[in-house]
PDB file of N, CA and C in Angstrom:
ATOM      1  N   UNK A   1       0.843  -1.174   0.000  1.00  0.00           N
ATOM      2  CA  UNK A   1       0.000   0.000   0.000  1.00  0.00           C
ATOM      3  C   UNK A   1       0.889   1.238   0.000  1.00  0.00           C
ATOM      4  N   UNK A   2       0.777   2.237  -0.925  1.00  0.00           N
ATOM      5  CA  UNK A   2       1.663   3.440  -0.923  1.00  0.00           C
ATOM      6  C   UNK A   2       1.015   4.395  -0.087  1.00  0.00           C
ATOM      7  N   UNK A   3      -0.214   4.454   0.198  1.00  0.00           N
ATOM      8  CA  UNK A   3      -0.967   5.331   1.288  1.00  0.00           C
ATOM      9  C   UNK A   3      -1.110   5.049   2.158  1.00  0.00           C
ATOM     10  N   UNK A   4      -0.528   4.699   3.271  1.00  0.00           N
ATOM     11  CA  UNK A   4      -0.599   3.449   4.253  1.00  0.00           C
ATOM     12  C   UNK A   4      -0.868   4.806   4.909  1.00  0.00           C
ATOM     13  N   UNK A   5      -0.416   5.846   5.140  1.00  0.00           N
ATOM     14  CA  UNK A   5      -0.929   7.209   6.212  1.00  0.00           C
ATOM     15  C   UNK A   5      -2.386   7.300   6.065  1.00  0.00           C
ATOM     16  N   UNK A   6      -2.700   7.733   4.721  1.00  0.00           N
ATOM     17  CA  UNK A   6      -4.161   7.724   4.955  1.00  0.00           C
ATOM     18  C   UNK A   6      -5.125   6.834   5.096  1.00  0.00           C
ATOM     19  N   UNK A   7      -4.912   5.564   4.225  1.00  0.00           N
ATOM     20  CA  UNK A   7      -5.875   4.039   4.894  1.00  0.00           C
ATOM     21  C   UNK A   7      -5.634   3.988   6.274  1.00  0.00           C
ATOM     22  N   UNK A   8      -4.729   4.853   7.281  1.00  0.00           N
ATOM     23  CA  UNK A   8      -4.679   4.482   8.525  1.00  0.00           C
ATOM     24  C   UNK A   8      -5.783   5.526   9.057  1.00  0.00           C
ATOM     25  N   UNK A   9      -6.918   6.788   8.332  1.00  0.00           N
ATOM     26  CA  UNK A   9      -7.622   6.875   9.129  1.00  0.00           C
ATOM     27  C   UNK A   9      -7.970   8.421   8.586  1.00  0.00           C
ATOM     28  N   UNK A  10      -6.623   9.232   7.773  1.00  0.00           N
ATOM     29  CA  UNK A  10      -6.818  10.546   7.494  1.00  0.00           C
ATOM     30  C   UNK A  10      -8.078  10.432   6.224  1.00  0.00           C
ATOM     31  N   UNK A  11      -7.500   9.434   5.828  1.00  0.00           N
ATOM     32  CA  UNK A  11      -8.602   9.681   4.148  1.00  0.00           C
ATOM     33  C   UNK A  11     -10.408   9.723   4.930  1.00  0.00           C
ATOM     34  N   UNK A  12     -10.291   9.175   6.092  1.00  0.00           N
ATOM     35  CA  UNK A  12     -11.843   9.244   6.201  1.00  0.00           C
ATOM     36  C   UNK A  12     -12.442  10.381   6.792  1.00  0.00           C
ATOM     37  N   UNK A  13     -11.620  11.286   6.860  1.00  0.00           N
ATOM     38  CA  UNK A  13     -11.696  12.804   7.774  1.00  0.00           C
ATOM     39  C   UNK A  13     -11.965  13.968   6.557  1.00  0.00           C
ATOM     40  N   UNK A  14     -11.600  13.200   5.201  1.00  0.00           N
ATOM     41  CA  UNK A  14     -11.721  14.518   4.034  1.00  0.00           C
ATOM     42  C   UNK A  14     -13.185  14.207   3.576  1.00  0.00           C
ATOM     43  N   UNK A  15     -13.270  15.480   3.097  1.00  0.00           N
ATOM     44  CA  UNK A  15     -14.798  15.490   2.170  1.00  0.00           C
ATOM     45  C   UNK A  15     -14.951  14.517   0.826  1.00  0.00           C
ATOM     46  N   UNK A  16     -15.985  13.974   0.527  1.00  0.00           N
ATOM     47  CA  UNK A  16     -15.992  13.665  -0.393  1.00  0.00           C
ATOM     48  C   UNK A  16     -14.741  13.957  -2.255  1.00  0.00           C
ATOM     49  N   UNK A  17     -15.419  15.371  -1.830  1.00  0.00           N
ATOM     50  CA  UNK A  17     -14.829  16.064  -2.553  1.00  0.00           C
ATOM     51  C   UNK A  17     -13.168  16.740  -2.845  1.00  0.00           C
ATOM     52  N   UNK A  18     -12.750  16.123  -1.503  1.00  0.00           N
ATOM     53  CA  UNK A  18     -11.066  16.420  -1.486  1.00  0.00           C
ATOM     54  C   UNK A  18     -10.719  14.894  -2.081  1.00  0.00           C
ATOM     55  N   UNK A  19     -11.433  13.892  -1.528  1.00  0.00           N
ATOM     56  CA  UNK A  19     -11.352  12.486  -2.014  1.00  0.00           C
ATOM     57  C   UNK A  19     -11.041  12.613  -3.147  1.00  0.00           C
ATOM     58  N   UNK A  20     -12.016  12.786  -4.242  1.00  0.00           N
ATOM     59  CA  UNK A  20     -11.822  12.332  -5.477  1.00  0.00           C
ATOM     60  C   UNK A  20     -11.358  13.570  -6.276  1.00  0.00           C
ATOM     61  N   UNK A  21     -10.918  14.507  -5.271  1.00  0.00           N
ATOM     62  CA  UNK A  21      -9.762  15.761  -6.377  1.00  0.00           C
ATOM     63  C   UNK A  21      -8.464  14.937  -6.096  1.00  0.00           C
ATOM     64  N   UNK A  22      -8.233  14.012  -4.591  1.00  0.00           N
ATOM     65  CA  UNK A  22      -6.905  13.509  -4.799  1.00  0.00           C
ATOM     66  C   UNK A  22      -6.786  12.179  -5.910  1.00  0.00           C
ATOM     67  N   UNK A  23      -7.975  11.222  -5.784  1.00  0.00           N
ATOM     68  CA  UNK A  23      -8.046  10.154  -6.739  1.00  0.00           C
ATOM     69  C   UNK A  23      -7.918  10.840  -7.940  1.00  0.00           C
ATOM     70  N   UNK A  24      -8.590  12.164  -8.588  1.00  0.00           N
ATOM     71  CA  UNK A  24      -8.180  12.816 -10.002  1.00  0.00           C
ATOM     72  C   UNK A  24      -6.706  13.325 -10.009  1.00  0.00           C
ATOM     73  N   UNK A  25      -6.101  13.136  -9.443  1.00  0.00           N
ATOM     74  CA  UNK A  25      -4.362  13.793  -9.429  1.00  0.00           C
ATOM     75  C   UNK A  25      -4.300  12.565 -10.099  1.00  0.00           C
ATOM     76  N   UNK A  26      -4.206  11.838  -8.917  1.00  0.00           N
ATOM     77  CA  UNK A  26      -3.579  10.100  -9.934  1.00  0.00           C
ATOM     78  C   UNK A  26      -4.232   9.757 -10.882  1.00  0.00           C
ATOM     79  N   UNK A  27      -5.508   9.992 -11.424  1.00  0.00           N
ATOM     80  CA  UNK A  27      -5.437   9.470 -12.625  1.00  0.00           C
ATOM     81  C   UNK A  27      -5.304  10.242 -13.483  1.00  0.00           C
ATOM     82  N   UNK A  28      -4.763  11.680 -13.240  1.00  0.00           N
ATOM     83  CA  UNK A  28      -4.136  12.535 -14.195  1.00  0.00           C
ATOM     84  C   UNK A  28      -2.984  12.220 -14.766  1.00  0.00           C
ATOM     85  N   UNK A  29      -2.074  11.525 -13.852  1.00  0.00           N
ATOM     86  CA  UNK A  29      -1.001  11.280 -13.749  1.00  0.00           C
ATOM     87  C   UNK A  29      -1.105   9.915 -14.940  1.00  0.00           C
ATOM     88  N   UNK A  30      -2.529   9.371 -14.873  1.00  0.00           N
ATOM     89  CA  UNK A  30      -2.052   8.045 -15.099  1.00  0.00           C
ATOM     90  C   UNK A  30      -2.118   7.941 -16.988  1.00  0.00           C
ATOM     91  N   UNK A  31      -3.451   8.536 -17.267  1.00  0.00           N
ATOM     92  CA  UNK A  31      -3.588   9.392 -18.918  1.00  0.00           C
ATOM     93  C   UNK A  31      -2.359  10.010 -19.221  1.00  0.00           C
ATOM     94  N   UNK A  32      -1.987  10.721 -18.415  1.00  0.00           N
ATOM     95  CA  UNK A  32      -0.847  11.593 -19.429  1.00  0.00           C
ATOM     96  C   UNK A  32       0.618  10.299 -19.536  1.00  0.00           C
ATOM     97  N   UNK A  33       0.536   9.604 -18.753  1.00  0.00           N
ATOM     98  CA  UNK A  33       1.561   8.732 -19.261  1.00  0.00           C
ATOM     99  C   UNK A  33       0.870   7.159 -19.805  1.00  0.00           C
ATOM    100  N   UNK A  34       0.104   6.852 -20.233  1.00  0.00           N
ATOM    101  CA  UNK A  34      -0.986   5.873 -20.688  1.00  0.00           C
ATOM    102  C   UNK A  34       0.101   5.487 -22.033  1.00  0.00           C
ATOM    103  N   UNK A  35       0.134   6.208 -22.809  1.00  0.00           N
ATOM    104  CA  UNK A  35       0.806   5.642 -23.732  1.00  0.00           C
ATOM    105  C   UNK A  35       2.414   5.990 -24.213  1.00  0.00           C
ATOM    106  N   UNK A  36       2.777   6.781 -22.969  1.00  0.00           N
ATOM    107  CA  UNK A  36       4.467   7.285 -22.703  1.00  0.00           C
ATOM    108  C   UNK A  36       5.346   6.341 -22.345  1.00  0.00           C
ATOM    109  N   UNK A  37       4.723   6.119 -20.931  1.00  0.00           N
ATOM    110  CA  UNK A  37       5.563   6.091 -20.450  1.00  0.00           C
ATOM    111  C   UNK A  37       5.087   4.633 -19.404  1.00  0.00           C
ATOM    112  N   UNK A  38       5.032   3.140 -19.609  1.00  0.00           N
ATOM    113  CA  UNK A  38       4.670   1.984 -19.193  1.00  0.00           C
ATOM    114  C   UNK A  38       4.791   2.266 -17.714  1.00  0.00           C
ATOM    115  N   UNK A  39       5.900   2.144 -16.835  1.00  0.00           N
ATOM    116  CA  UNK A  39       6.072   2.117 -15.422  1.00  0.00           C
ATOM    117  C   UNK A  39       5.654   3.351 -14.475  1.00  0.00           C
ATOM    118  N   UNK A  40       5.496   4.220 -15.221  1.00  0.00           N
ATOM    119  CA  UNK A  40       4.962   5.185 -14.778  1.00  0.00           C
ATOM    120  C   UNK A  40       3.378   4.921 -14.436  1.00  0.00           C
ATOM    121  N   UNK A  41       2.899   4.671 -16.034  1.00  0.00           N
ATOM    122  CA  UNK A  41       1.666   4.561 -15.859  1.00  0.00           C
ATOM    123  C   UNK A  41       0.691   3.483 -14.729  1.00  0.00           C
ATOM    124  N   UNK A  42       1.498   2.220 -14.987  1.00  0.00           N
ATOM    125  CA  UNK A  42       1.014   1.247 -13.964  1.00  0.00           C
ATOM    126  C   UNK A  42       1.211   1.816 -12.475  1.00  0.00           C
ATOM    127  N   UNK A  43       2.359   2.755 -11.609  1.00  0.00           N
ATOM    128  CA  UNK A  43       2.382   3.320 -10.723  1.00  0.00           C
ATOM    129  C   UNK A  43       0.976   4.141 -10.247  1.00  0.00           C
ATOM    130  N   UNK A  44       0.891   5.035 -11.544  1.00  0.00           N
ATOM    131  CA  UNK A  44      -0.169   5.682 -11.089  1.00  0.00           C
ATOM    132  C   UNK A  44      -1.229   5.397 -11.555  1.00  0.00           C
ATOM    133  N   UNK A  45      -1.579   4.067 -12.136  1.00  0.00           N
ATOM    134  CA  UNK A  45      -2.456   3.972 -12.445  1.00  0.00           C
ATOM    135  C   UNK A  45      -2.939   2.661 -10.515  1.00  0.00           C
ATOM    136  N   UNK A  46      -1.878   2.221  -9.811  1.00  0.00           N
ATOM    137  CA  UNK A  46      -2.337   1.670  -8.752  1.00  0.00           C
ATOM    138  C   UNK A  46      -2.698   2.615  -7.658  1.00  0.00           C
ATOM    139  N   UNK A  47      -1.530   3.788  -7.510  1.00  0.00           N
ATOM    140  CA  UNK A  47      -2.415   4.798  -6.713  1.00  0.00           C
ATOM    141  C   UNK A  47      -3.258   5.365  -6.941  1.00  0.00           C
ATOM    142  N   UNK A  48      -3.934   5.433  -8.212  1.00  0.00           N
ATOM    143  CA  UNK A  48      -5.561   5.652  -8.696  1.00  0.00           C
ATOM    144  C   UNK A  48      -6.444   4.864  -7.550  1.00  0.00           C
ATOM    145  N   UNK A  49      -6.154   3.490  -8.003  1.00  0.00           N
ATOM    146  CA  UNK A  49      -7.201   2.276  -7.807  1.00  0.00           C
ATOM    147  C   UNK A  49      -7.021   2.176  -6.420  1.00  0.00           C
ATOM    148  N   UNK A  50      -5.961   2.844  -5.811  1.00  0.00           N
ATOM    149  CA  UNK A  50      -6.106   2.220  -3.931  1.00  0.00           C
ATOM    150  C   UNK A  50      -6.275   3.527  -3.224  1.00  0.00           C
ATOM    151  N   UNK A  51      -6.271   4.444  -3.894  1.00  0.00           N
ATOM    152  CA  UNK A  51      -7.366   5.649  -3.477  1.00  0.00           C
ATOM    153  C   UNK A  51      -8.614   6.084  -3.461  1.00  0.00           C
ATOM    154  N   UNK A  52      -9.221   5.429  -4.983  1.00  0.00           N
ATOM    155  CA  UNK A  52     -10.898   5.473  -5.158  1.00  0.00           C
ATOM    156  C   UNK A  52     -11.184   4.033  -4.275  1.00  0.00           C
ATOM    157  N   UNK A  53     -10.601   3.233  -4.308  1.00  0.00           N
ATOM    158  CA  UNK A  53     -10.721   1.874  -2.935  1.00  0.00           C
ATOM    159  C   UNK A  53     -10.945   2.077  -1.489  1.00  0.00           C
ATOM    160  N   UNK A  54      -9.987   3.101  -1.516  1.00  0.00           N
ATOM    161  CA  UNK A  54     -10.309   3.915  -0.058  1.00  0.00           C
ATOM    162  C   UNK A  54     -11.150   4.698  -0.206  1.00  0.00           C
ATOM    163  N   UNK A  55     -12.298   5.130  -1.185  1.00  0.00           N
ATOM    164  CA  UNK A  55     -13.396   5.845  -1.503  1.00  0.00           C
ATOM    165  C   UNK A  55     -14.357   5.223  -1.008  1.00  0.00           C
ATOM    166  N   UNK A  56     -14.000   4.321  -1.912  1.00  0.00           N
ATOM    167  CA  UNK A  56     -15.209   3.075  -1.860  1.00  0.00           C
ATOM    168  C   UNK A  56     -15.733   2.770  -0.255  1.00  0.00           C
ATOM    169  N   UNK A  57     -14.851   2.374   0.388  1.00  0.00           N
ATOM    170  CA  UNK A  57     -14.209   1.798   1.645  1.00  0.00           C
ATOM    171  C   UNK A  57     -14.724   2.861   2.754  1.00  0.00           C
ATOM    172  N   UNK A  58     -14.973   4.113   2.424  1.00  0.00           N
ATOM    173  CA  UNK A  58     -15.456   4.719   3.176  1.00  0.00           C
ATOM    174  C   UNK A  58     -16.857   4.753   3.918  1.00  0.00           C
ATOM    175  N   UNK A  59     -17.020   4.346   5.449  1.00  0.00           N
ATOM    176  CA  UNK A  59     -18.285   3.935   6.031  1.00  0.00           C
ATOM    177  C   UNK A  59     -19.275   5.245   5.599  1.00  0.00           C
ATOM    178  N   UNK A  60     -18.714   6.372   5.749  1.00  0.00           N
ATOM    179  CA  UNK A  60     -19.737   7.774   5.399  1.00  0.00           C
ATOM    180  C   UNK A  60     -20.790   7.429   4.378  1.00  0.00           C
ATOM    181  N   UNK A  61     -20.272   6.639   3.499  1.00  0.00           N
ATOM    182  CA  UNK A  61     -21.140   6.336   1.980  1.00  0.00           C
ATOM    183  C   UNK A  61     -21.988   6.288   1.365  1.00  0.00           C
ATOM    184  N   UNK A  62     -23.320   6.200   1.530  1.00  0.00           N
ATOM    185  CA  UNK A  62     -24.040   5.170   1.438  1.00  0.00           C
ATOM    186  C   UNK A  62     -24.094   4.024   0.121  1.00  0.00           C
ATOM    187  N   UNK A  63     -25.209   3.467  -0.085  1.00  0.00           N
ATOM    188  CA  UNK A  63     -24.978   2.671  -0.536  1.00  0.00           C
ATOM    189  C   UNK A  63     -25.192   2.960  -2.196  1.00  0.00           C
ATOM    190  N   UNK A  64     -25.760   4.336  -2.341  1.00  0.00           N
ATOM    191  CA  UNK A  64     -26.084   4.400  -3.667  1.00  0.00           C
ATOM    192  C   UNK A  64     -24.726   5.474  -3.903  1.00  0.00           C
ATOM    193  N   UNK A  65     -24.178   6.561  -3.232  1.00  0.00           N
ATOM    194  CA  UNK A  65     -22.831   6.761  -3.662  1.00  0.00           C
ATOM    195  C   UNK A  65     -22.067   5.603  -3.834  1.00  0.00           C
ATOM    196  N   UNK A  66     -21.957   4.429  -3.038  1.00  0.00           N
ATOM    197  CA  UNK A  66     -20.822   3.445  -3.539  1.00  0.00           C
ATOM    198  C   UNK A  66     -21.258   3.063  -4.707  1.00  0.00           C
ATOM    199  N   UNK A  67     -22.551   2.622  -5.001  1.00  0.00           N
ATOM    200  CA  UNK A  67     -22.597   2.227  -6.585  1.00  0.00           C
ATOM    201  C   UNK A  67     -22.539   2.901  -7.620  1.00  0.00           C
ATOM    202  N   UNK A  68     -22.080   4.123  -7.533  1.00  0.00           N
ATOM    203  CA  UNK A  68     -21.442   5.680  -8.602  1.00  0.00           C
ATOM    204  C   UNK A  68     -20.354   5.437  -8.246  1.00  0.00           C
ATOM    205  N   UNK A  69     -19.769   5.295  -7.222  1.00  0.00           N
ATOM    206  CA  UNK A  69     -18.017   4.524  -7.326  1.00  0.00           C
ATOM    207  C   UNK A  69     -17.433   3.758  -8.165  1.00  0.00           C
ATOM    208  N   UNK A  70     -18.400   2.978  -7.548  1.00  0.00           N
ATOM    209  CA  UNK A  70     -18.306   1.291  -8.210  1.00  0.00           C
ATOM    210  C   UNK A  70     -18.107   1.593  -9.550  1.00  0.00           C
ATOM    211  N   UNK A  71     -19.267   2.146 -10.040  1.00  0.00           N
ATOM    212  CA  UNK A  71     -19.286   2.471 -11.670  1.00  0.00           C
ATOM    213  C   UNK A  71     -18.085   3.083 -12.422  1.00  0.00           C
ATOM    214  N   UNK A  72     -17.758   4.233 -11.622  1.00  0.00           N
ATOM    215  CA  UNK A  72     -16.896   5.052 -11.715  1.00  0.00           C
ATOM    216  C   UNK A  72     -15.662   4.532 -12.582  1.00  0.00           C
ATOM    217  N   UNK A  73     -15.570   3.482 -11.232  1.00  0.00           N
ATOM    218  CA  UNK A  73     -14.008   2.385 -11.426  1.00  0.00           C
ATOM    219  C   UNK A  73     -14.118   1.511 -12.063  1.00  0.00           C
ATOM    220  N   UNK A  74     -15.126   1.011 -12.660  1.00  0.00           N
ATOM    221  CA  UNK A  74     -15.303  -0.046 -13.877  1.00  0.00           C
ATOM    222  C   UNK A  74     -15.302   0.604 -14.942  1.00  0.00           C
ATOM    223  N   UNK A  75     -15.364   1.992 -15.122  1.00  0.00           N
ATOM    224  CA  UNK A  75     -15.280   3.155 -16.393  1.00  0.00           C
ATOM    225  C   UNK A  75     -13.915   3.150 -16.364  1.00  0.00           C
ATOM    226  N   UNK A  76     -13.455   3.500 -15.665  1.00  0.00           N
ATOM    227  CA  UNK A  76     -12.222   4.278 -15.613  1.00  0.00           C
ATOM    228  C   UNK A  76     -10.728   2.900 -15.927  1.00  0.00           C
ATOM    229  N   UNK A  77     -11.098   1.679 -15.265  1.00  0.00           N
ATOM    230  CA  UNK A  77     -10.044   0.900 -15.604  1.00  0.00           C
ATOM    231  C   UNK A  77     -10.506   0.128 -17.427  1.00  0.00           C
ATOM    232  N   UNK A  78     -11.728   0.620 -17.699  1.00  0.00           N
ATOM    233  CA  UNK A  78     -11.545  -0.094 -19.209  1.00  0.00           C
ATOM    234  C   UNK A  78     -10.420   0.664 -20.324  1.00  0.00           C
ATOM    235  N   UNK A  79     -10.431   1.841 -20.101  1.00  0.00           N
ATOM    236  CA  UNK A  79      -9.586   2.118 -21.458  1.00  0.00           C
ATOM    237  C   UNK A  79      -8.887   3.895 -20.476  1.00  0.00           C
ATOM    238  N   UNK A  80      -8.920   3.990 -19.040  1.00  0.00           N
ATOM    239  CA  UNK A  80      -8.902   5.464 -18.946  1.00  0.00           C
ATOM    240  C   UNK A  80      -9.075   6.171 -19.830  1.00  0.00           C
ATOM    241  N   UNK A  81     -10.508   6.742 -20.127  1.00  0.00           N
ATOM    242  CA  UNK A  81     -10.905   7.795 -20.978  1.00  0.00           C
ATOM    243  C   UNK A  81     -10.130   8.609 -20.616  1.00  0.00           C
ATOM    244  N   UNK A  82      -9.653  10.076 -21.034  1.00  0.00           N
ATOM    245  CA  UNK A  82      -9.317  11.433 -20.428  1.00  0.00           C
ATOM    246  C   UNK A  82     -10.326  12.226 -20.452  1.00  0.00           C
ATOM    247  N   UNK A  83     -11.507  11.820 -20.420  1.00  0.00           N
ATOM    248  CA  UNK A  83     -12.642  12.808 -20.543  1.00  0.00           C
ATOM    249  C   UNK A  83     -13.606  12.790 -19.277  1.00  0.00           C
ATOM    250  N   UNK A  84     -12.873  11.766 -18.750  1.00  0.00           N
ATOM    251  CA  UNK A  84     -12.860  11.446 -16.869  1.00  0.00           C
ATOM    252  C   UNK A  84     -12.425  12.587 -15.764  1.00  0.00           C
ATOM    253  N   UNK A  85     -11.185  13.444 -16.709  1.00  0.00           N
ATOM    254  CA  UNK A  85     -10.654  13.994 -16.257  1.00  0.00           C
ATOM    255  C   UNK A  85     -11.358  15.411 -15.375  1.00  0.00           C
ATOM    256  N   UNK A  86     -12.362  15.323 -16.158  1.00  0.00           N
ATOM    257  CA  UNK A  86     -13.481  16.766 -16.313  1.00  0.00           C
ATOM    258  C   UNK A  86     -14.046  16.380 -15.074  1.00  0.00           C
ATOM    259  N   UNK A  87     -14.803  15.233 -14.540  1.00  0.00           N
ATOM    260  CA  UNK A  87     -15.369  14.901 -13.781  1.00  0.00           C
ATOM    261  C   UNK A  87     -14.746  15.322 -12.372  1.00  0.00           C
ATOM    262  N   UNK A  88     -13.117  14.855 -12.245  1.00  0.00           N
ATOM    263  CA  UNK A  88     -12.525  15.015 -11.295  1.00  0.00           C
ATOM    264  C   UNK A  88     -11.974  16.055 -11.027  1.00  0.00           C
ATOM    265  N   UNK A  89     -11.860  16.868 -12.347  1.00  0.00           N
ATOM    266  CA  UNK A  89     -11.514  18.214 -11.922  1.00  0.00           C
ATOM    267  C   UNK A  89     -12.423  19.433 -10.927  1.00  0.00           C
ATOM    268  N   UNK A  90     -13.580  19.173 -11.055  1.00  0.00           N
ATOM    269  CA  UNK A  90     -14.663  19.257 -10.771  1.00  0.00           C
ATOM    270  C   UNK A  90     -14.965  19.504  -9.484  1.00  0.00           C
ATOM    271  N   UNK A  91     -14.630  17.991  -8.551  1.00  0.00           N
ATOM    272  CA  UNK A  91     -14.177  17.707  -7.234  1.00  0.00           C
ATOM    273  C   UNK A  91     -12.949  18.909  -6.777  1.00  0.00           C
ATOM    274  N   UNK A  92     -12.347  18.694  -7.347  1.00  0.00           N
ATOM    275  CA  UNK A  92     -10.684  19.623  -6.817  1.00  0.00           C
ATOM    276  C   UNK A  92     -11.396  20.426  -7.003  1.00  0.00           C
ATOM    277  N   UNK A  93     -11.641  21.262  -7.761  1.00  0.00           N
ATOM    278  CA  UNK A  93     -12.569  22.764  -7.494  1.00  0.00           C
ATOM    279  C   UNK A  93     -13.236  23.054  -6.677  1.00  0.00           C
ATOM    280  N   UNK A  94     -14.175  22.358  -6.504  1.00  0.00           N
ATOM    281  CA  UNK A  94     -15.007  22.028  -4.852  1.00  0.00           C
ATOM    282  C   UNK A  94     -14.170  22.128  -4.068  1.00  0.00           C
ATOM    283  N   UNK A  95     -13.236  21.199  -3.783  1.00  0.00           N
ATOM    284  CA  UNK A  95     -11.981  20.858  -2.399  1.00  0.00           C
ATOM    285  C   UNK A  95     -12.054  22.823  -2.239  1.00  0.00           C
ATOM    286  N   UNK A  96     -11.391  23.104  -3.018  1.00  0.00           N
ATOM    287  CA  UNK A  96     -10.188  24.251  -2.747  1.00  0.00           C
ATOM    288  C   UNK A  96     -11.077  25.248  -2.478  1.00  0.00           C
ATOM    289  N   UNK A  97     -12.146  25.023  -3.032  1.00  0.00           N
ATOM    290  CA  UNK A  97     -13.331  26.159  -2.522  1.00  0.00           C
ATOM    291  C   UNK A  97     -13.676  26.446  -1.042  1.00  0.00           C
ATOM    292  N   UNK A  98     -13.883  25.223  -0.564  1.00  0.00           N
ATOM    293  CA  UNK A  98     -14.489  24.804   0.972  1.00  0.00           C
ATOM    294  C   UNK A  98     -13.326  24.933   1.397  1.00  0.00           C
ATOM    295  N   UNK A  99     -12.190  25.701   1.685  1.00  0.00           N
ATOM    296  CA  UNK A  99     -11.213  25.611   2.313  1.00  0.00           C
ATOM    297  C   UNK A  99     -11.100  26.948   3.090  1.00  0.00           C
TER     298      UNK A  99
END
């Protein structure tokens, strides 16, 4: 686990919305090197998946946000669209707002 700080307890203290502006970093990270750059991409393409996991994972949830997760991440690992990107940018805008 590369987030072992926050699966220990911080990730469940952020808003929704800081959540998935940090899950959109990594999969920013993970498109722009998708067809660059191989080791890169698989890097960030796992801290994608064990951050929206820790989304998922979150008791706050309910059960119909987890199944817009769920979805989310069955979109997102078929081909990473970059048009995903919009979605998550979205979130980070929110984050930085409420601050």
């Amino acid at each position: 686990m590369q987030h072992a700080h926050l699966a220990a307890g911080r990730w469940f203290t952020m808003s929704l919305a800081e959540q998935l502006g940090n899950v959109g970093s990594e999969y920013s990270r993970a498109v722009s090197n998708h067809n660059q750059n191989e080791t890169r991409f698989n890097a960030a393409r796992e801290r994608f998946l064990e951050l929206l996991d820790l989304t998922i994972a979150d008791p706050r949830w309910n059960v119909y946000r987890k199944r817009e997760l769920l979805r989310l991440r069955e979109i997102s690992c078929q081909d990473f669209p970059p048009d995903l990107q919009t979605y998550f940018d979205k979130f980070a805008s929110l984050a930085r707002t409420k601050r």
